[in-house]
PDB file of N, CA and C in Angstrom:
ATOM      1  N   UNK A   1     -13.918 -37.109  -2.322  1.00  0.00           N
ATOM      2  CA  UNK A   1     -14.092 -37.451  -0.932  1.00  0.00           C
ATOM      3  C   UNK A   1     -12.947 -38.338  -0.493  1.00  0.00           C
ATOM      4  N   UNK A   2     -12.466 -38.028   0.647  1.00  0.00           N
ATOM      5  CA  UNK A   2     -11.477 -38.907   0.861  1.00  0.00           C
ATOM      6  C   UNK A   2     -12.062 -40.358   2.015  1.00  0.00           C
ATOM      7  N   UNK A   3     -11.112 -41.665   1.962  1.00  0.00           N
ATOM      8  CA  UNK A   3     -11.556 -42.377   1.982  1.00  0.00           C
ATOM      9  C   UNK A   3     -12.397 -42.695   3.688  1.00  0.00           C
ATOM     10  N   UNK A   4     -12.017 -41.447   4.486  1.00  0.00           N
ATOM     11  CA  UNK A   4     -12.983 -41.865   6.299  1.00  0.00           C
ATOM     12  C   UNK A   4     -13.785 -41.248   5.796  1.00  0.00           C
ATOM     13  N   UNK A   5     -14.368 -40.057   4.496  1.00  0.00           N
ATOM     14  CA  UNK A   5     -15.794 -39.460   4.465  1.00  0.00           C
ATOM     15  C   UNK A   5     -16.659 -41.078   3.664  1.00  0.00           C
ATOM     16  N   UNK A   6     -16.027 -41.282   2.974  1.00  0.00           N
ATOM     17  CA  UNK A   6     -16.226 -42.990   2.137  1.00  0.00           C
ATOM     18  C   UNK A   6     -16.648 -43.743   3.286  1.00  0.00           C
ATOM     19  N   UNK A   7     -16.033 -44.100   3.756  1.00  0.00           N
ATOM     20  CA  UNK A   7     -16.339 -45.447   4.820  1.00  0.00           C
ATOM     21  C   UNK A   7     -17.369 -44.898   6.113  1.00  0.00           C
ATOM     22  N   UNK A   8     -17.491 -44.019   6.637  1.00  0.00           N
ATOM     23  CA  UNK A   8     -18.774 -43.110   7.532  1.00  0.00           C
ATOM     24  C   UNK A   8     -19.602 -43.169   6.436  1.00  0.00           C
ATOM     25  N   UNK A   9     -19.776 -42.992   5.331  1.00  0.00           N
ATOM     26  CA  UNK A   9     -21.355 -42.809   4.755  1.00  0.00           C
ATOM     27  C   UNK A   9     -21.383 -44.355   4.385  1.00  0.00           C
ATOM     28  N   UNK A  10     -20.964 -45.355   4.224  1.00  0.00           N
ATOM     29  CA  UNK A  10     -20.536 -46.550   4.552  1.00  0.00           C
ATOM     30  C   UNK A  10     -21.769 -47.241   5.579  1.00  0.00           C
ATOM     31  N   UNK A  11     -21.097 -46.991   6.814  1.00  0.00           N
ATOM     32  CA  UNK A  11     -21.155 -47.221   8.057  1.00  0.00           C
ATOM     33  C   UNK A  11     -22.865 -46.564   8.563  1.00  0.00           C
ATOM     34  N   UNK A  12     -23.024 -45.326   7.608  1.00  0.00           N
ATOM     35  CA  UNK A  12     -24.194 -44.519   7.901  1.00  0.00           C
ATOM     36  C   UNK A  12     -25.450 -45.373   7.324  1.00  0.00           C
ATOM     37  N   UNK A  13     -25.357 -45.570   5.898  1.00  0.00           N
ATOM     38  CA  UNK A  13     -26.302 -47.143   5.299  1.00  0.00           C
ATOM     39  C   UNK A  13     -26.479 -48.036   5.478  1.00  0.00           C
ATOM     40  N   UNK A  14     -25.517 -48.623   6.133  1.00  0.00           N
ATOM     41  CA  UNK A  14     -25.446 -50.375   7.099  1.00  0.00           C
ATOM     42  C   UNK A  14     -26.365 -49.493   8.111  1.00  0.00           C
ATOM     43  N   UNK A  15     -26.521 -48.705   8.844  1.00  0.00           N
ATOM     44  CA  UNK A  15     -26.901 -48.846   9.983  1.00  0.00           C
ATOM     45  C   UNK A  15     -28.323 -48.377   9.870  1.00  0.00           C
ATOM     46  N   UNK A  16     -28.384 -47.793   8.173  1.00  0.00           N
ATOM     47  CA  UNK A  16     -29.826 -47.747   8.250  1.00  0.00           C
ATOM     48  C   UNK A  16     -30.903 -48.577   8.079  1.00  0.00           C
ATOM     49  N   UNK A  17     -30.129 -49.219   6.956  1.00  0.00           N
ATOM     50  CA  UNK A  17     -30.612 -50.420   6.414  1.00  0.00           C
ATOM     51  C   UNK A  17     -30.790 -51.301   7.402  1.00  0.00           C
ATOM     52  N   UNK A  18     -29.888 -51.772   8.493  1.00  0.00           N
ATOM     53  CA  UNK A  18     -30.369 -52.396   9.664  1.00  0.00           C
ATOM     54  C   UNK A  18     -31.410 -52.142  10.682  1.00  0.00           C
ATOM     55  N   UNK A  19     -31.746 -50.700  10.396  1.00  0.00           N
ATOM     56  CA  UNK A  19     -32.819 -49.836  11.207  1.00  0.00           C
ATOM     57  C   UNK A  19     -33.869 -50.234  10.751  1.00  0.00           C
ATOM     58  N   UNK A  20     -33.934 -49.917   9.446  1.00  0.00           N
ATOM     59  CA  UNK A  20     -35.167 -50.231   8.528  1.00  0.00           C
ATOM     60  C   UNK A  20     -35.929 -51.889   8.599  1.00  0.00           C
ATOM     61  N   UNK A  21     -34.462 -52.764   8.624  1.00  0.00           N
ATOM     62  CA  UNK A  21     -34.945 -54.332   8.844  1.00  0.00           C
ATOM     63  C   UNK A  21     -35.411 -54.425   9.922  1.00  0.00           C
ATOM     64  N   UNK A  22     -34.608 -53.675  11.454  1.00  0.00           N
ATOM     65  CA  UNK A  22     -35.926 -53.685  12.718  1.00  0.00           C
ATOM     66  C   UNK A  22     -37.142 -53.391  12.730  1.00  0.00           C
ATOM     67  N   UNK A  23     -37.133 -52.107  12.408  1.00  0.00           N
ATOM     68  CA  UNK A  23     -38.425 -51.713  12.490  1.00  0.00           C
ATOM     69  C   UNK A  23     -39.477 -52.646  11.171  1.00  0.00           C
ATOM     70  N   UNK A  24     -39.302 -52.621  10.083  1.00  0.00           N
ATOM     71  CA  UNK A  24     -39.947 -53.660   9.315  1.00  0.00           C
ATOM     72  C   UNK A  24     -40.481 -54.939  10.095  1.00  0.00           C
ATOM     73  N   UNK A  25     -38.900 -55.638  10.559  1.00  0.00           N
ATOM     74  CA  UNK A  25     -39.358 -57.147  11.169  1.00  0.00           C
ATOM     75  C   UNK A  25     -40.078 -56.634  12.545  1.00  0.00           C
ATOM     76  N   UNK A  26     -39.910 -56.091  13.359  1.00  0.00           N
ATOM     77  CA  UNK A  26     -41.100 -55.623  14.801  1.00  0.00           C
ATOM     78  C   UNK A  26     -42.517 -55.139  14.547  1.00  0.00           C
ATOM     79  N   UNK A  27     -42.537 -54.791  13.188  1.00  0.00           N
ATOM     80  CA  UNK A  27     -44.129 -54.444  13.078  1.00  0.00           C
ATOM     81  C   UNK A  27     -44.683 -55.189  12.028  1.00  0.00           C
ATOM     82  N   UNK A  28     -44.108 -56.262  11.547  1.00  0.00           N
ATOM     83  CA  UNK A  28     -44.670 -57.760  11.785  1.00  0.00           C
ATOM     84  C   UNK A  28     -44.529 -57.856   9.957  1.00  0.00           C
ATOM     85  N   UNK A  29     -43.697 -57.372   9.569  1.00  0.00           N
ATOM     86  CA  UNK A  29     -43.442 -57.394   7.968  1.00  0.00           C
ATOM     87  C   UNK A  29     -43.491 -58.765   7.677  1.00  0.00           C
ATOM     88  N   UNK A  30     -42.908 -59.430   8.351  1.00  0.00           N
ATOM     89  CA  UNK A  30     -43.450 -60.752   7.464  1.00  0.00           C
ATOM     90  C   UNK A  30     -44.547 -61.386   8.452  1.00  0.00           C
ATOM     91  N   UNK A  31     -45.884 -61.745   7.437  1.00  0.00           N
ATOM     92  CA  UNK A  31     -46.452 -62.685   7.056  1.00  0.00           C
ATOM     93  C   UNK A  31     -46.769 -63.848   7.301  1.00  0.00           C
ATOM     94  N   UNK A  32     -45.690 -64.931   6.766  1.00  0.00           N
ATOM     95  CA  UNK A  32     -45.588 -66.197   6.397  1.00  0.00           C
ATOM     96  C   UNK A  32     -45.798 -66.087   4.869  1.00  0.00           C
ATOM     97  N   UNK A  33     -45.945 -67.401   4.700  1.00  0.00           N
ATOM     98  CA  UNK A  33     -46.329 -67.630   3.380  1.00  0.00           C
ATOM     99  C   UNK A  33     -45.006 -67.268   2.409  1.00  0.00           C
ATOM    100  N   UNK A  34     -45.077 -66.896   0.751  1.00  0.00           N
ATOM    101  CA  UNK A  34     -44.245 -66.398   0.525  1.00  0.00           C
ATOM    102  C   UNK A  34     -43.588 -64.835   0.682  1.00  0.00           C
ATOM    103  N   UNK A  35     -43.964 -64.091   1.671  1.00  0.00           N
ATOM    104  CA  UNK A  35     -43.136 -63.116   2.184  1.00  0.00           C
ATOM    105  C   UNK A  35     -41.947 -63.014   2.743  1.00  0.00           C
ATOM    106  N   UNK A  36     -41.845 -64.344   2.915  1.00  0.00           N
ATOM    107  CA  UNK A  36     -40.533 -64.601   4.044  1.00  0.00           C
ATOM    108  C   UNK A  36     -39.554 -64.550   2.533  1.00  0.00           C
ATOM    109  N   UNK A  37     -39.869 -64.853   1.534  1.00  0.00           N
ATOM    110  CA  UNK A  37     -38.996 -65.007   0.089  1.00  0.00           C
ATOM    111  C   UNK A  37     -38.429 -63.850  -0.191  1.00  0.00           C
ATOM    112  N   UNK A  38     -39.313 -62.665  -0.255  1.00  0.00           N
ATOM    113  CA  UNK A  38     -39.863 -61.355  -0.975  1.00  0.00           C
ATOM    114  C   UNK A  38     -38.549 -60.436  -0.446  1.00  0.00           C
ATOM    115  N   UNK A  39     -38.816 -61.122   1.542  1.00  0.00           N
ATOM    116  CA  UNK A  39     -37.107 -60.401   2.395  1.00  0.00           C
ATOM    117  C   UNK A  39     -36.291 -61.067   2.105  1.00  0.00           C
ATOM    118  N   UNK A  40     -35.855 -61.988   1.535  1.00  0.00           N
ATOM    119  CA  UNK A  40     -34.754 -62.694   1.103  1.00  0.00           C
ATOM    120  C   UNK A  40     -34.070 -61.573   0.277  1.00  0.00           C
ATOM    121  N   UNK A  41     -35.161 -61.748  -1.025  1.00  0.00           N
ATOM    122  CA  UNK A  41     -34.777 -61.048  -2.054  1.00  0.00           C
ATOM    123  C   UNK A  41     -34.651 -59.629  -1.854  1.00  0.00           C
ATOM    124  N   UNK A  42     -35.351 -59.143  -1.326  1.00  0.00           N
ATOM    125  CA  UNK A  42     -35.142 -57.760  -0.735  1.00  0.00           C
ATOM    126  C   UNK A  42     -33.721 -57.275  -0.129  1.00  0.00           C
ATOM    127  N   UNK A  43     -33.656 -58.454   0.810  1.00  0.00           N
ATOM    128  CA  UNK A  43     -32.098 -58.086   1.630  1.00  0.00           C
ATOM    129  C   UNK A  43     -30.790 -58.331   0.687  1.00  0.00           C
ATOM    130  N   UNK A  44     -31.115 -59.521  -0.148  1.00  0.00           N
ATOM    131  CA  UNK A  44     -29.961 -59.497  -0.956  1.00  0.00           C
ATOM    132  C   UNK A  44     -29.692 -58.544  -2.006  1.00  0.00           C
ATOM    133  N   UNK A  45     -30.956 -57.701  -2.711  1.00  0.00           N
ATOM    134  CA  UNK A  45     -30.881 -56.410  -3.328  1.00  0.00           C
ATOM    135  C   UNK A  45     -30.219 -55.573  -2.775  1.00  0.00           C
ATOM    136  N   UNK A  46     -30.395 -54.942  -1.272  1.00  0.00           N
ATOM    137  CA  UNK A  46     -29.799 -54.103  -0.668  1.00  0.00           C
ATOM    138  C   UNK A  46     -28.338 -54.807  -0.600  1.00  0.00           C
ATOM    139  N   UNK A  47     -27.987 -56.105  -0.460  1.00  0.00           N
ATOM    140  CA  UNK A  47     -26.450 -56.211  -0.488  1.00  0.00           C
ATOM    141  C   UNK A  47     -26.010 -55.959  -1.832  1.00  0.00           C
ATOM    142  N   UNK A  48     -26.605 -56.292  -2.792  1.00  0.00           N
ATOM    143  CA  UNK A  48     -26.237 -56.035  -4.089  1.00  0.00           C
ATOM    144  C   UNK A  48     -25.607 -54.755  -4.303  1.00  0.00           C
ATOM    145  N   UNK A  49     -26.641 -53.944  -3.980  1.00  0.00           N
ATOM    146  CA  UNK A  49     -26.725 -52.458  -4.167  1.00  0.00           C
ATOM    147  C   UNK A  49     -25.436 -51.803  -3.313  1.00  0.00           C
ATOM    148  N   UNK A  50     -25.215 -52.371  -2.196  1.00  0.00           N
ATOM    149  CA  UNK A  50     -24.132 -51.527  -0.942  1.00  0.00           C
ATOM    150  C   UNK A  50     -22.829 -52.240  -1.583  1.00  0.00           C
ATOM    151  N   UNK A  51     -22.908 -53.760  -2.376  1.00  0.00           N
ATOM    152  CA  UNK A  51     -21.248 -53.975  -2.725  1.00  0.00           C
ATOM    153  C   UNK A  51     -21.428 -53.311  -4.100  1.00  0.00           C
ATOM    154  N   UNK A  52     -22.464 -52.773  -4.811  1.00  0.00           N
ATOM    155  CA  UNK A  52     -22.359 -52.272  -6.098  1.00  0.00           C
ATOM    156  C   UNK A  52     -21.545 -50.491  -5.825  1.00  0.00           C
ATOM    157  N   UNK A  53     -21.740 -49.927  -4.451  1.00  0.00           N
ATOM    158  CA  UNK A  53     -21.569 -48.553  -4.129  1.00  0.00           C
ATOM    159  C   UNK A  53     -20.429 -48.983  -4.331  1.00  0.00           C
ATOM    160  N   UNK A  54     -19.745 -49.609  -2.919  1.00  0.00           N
ATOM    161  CA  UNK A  54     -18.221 -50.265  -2.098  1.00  0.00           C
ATOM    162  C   UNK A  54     -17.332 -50.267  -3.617  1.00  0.00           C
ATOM    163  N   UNK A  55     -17.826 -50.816  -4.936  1.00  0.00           N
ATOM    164  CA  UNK A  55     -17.099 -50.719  -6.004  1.00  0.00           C
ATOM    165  C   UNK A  55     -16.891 -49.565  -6.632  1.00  0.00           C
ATOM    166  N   UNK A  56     -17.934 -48.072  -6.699  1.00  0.00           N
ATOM    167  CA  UNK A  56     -17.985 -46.884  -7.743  1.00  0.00           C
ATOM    168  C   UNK A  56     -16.955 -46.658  -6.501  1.00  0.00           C
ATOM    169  N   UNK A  57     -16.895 -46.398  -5.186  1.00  0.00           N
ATOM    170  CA  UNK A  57     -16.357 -45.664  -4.307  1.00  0.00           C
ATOM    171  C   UNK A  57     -14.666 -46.400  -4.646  1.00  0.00           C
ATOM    172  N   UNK A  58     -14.460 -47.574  -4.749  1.00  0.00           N
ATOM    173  CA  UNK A  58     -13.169 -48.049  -4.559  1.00  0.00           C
ATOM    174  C   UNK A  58     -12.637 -47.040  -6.362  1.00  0.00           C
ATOM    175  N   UNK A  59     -13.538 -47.579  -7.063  1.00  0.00           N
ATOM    176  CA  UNK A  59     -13.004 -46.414  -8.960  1.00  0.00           C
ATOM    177  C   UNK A  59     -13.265 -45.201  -8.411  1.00  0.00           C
ATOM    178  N   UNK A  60     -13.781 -44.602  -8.264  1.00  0.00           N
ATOM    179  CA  UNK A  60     -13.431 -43.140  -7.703  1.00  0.00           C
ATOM    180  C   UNK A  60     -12.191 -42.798  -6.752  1.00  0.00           C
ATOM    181  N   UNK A  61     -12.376 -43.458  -6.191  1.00  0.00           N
ATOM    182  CA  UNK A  61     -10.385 -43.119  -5.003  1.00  0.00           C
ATOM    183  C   UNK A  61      -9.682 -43.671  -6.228  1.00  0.00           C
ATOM    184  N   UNK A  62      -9.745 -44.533  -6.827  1.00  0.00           N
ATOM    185  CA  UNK A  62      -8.588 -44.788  -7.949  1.00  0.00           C
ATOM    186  C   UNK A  62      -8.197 -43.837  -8.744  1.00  0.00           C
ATOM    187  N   UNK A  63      -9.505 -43.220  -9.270  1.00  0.00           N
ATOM    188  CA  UNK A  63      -9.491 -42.071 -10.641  1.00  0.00           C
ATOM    189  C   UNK A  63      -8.905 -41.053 -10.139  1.00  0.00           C
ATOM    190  N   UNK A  64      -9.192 -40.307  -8.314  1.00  0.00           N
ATOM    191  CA  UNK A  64      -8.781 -39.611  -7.509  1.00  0.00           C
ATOM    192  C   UNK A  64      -7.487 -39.699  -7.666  1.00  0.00           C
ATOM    193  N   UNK A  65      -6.843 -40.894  -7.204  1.00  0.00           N
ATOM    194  CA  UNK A  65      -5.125 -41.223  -6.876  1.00  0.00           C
ATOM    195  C   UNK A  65      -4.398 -40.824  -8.168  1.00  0.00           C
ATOM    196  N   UNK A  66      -5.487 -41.211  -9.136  1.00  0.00           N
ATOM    197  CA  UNK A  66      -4.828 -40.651 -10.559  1.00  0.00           C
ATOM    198  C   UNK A  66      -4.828 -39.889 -11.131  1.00  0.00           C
ATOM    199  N   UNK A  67      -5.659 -38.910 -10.499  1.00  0.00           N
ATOM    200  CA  UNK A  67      -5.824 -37.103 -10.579  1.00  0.00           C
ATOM    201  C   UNK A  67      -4.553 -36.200 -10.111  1.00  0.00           C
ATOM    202  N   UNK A  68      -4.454 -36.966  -8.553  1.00  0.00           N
ATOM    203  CA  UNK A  68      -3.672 -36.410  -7.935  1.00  0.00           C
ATOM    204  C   UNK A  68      -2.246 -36.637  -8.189  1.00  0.00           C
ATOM    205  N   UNK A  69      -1.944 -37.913  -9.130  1.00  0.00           N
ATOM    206  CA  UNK A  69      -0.843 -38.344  -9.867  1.00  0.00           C
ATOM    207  C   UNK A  69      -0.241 -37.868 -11.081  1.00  0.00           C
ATOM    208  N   UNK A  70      -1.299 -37.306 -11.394  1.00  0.00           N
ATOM    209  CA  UNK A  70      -1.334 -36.229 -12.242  1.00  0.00           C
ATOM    210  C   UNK A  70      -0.969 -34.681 -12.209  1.00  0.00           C
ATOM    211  N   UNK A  71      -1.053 -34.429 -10.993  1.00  0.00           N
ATOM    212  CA  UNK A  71      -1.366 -32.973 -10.400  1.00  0.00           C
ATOM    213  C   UNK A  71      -0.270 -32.848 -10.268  1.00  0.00           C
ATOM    214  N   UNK A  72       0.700 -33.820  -9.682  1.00  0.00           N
ATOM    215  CA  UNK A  72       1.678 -34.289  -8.759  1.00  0.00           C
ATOM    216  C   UNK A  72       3.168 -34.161 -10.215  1.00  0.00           C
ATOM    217  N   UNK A  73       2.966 -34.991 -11.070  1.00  0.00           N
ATOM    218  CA  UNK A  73       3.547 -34.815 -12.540  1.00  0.00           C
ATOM    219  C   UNK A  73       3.720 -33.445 -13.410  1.00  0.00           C
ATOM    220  N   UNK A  74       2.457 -32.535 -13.006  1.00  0.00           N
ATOM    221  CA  UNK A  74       2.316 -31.251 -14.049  1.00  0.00           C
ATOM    222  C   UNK A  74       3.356 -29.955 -12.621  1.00  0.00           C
ATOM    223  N   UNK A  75       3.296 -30.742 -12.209  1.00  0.00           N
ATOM    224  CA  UNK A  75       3.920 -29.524 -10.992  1.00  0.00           C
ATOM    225  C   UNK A  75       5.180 -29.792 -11.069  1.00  0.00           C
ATOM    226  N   UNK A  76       5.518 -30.496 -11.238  1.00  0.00           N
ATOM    227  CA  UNK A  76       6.879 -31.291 -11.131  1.00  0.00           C
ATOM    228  C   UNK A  76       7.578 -30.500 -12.489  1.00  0.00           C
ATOM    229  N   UNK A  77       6.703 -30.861 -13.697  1.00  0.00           N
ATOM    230  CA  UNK A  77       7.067 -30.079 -15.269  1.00  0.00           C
ATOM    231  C   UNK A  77       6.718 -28.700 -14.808  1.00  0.00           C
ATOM    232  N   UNK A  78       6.049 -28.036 -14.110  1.00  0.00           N
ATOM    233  CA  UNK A  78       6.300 -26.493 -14.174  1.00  0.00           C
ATOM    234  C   UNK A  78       7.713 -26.048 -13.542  1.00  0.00           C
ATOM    235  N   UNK A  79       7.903 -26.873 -12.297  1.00  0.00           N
ATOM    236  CA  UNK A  79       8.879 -26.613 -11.652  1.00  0.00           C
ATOM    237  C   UNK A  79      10.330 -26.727 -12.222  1.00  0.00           C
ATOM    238  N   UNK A  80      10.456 -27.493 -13.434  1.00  0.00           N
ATOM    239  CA  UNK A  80      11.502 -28.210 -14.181  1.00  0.00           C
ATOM    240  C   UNK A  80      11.298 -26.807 -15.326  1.00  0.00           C
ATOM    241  N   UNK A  81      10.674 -26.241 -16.051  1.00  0.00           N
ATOM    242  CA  UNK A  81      10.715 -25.107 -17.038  1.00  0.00           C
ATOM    243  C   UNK A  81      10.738 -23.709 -15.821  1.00  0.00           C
ATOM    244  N   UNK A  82      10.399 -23.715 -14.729  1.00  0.00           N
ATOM    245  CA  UNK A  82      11.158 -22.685 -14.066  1.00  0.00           C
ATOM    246  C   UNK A  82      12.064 -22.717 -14.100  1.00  0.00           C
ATOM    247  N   UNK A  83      13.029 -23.632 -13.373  1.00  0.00           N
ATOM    248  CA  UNK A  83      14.053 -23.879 -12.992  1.00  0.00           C
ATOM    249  C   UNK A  83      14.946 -23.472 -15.233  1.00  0.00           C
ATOM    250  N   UNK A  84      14.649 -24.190 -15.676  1.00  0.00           N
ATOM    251  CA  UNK A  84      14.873 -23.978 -16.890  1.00  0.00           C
ATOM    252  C   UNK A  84      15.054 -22.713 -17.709  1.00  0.00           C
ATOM    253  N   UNK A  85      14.047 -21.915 -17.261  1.00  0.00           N
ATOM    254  CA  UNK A  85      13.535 -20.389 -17.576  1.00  0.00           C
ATOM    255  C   UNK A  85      14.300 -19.723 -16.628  1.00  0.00           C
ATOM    256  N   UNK A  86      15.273 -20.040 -15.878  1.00  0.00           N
ATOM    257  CA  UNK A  86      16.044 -19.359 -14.753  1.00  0.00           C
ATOM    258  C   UNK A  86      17.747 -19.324 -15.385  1.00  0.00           C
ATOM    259  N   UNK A  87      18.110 -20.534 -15.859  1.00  0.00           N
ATOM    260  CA  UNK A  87      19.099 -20.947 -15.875  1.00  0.00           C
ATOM    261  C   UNK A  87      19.431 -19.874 -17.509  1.00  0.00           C
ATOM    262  N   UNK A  88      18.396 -19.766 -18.051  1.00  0.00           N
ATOM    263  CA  UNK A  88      18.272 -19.333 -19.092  1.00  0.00           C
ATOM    264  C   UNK A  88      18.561 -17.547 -19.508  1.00  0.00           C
ATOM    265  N   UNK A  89      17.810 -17.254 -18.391  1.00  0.00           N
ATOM    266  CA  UNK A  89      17.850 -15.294 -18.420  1.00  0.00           C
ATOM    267  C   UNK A  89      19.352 -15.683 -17.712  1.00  0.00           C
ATOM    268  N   UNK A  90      19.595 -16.434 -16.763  1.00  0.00           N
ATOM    269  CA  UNK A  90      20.860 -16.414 -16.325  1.00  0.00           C
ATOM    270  C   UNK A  90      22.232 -16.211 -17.819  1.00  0.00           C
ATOM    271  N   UNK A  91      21.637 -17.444 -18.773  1.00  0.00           N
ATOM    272  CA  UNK A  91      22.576 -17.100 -19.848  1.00  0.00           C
ATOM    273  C   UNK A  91      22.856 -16.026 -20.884  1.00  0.00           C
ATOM    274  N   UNK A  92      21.570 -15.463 -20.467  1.00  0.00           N
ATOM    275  CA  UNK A  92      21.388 -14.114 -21.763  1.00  0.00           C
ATOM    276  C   UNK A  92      21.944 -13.152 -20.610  1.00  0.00           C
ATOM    277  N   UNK A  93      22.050 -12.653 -19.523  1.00  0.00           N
ATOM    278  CA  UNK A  93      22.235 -11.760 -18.706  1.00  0.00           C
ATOM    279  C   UNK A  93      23.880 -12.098 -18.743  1.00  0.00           C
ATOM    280  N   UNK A  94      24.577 -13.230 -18.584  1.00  0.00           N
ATOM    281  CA  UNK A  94      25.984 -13.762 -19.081  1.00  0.00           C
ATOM    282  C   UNK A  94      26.345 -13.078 -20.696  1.00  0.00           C
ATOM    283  N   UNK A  95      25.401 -13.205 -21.896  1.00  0.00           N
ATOM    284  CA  UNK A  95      25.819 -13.020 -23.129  1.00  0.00           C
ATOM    285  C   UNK A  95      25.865 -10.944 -23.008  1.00  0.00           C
ATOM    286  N   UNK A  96      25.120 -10.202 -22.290  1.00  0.00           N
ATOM    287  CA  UNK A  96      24.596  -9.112 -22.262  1.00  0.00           C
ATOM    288  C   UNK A  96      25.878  -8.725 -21.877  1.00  0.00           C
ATOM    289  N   UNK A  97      26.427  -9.361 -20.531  1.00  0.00           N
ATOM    290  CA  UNK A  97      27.887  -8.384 -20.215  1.00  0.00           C
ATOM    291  C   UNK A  97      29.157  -8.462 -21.029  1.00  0.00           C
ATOM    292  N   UNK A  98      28.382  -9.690 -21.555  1.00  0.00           N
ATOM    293  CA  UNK A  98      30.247 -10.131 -22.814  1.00  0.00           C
ATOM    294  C   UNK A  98      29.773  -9.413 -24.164  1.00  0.00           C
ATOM    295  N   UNK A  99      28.575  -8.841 -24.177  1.00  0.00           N
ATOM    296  CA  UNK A  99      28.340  -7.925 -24.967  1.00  0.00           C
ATOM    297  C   UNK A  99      29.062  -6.376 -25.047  1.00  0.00           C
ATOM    298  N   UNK A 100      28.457  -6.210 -24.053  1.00  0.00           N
ATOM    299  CA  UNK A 100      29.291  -4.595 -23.281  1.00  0.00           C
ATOM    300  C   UNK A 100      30.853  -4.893 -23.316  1.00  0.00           C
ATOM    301  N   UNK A 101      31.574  -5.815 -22.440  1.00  0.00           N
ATOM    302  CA  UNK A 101      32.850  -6.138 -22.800  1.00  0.00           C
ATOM    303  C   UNK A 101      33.081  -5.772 -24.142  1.00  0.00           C
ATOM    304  N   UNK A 102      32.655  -6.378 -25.133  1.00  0.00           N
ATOM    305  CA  UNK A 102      33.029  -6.526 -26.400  1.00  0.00           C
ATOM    306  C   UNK A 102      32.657  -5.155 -27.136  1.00  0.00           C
ATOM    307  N   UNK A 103      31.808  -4.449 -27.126  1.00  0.00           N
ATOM    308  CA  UNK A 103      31.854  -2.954 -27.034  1.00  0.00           C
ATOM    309  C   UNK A 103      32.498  -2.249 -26.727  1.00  0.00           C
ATOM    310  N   UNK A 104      32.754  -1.833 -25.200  1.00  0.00           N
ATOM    311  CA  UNK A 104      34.114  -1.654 -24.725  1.00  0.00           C
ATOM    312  C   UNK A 104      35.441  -2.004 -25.361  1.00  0.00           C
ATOM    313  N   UNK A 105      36.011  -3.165 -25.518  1.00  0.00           N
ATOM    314  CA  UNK A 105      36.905  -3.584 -26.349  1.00  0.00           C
ATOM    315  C   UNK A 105      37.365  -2.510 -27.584  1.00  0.00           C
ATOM    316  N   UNK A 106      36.141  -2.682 -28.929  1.00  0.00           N
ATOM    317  CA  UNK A 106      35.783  -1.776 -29.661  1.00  0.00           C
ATOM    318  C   UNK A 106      36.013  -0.626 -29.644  1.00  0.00           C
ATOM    319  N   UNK A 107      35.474   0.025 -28.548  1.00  0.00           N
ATOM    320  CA  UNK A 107      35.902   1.651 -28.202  1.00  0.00           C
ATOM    321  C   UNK A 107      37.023   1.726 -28.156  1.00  0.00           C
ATOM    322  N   UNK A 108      37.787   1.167 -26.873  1.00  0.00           N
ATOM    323  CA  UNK A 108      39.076   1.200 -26.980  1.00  0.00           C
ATOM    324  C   UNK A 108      39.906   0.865 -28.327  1.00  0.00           C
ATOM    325  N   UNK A 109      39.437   0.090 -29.289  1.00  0.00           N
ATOM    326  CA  UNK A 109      40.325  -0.128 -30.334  1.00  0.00           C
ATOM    327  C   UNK A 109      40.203   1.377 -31.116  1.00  0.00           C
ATOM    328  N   UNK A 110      39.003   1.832 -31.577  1.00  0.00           N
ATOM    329  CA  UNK A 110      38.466   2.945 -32.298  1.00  0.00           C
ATOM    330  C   UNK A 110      39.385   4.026 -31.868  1.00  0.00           C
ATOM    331  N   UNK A 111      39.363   4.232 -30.371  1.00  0.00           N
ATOM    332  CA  UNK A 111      39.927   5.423 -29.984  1.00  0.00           C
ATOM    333  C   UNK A 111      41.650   5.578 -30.137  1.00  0.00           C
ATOM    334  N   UNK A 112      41.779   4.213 -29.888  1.00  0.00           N
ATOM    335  CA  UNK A 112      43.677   4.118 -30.430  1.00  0.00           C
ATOM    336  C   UNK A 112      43.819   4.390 -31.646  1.00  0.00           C
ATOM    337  N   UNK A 113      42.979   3.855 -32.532  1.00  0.00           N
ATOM    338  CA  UNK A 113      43.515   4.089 -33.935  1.00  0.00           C
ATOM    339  C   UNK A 113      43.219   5.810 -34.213  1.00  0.00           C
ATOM    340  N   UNK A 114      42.392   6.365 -33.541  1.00  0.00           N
ATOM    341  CA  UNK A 114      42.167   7.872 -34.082  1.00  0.00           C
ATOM    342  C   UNK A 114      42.837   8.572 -33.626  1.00  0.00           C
ATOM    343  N   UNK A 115      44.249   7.990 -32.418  1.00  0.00           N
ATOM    344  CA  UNK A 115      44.815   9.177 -32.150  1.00  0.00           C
ATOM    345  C   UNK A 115      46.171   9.235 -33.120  1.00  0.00           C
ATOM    346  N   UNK A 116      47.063  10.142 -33.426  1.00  0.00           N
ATOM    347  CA  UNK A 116      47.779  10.274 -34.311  1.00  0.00           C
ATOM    348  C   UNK A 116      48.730   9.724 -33.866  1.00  0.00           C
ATOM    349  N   UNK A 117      49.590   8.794 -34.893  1.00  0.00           N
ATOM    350  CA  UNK A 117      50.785   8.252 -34.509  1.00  0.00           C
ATOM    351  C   UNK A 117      52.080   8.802 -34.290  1.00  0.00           C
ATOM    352  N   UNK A 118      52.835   8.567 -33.297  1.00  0.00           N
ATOM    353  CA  UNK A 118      53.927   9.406 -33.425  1.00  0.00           C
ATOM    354  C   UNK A 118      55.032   8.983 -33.701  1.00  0.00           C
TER     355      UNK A 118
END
């Protein structure tokens, strides 16, 4: 996920979680007594929990950046053994005609020596 789908589902839990604390506190969730504690602890769970996400989400874009740093490296090495694998048929396609040359050559020597000297 990239990081505006991150921060909208973000933005989507704050606003529920704030929904949830209205409607809770308007239909009279607390009490008195020790209930008023119970939302303490309650609300600070839910912060717990939303900076515990805010952290897997920040290691995940990391592991991401380092996927893609990766991706980014192996492309780079394919592109470097193309380029490599090019330069290469280039040299055998170079050795192939100095082959024939050198054949040629040959013939011509073969055929001088077989004709009769005069």
């Amino acid at each position: 996920m990239d990081k505006k789908k991150v921060a909208a589902c973000l933005v989507v839990l704050l606003v529920c979680l704030g929904v949830s604390w209205f409607i809770y506190d308007r239909s009279g969730g607390e009490t008195g007594g020790g209930d008023g504690h119970n939302v303490d602890v309650t609300i600070q769970h839910a912060q717990n929990e939303i900076r515990d996400a805010g952290a897997e989400i920040d290691a995940a874009t990391t592991e991401l950046d380092s996927g893609q740093d990766a991706i980014n490296r192996a492309t780079d090495a394919v592109g470097k053994l193309e380029d490599s694998s090019s330069e290469r048929t280039e040299l055998i396609d170079e050795c192939e005609q100095l082959i024939d040359e050198i054949r040629n050559i040959f013939a011509d020597i073969d055929a001088a020596n077989r004709r009769p000297a005069t």
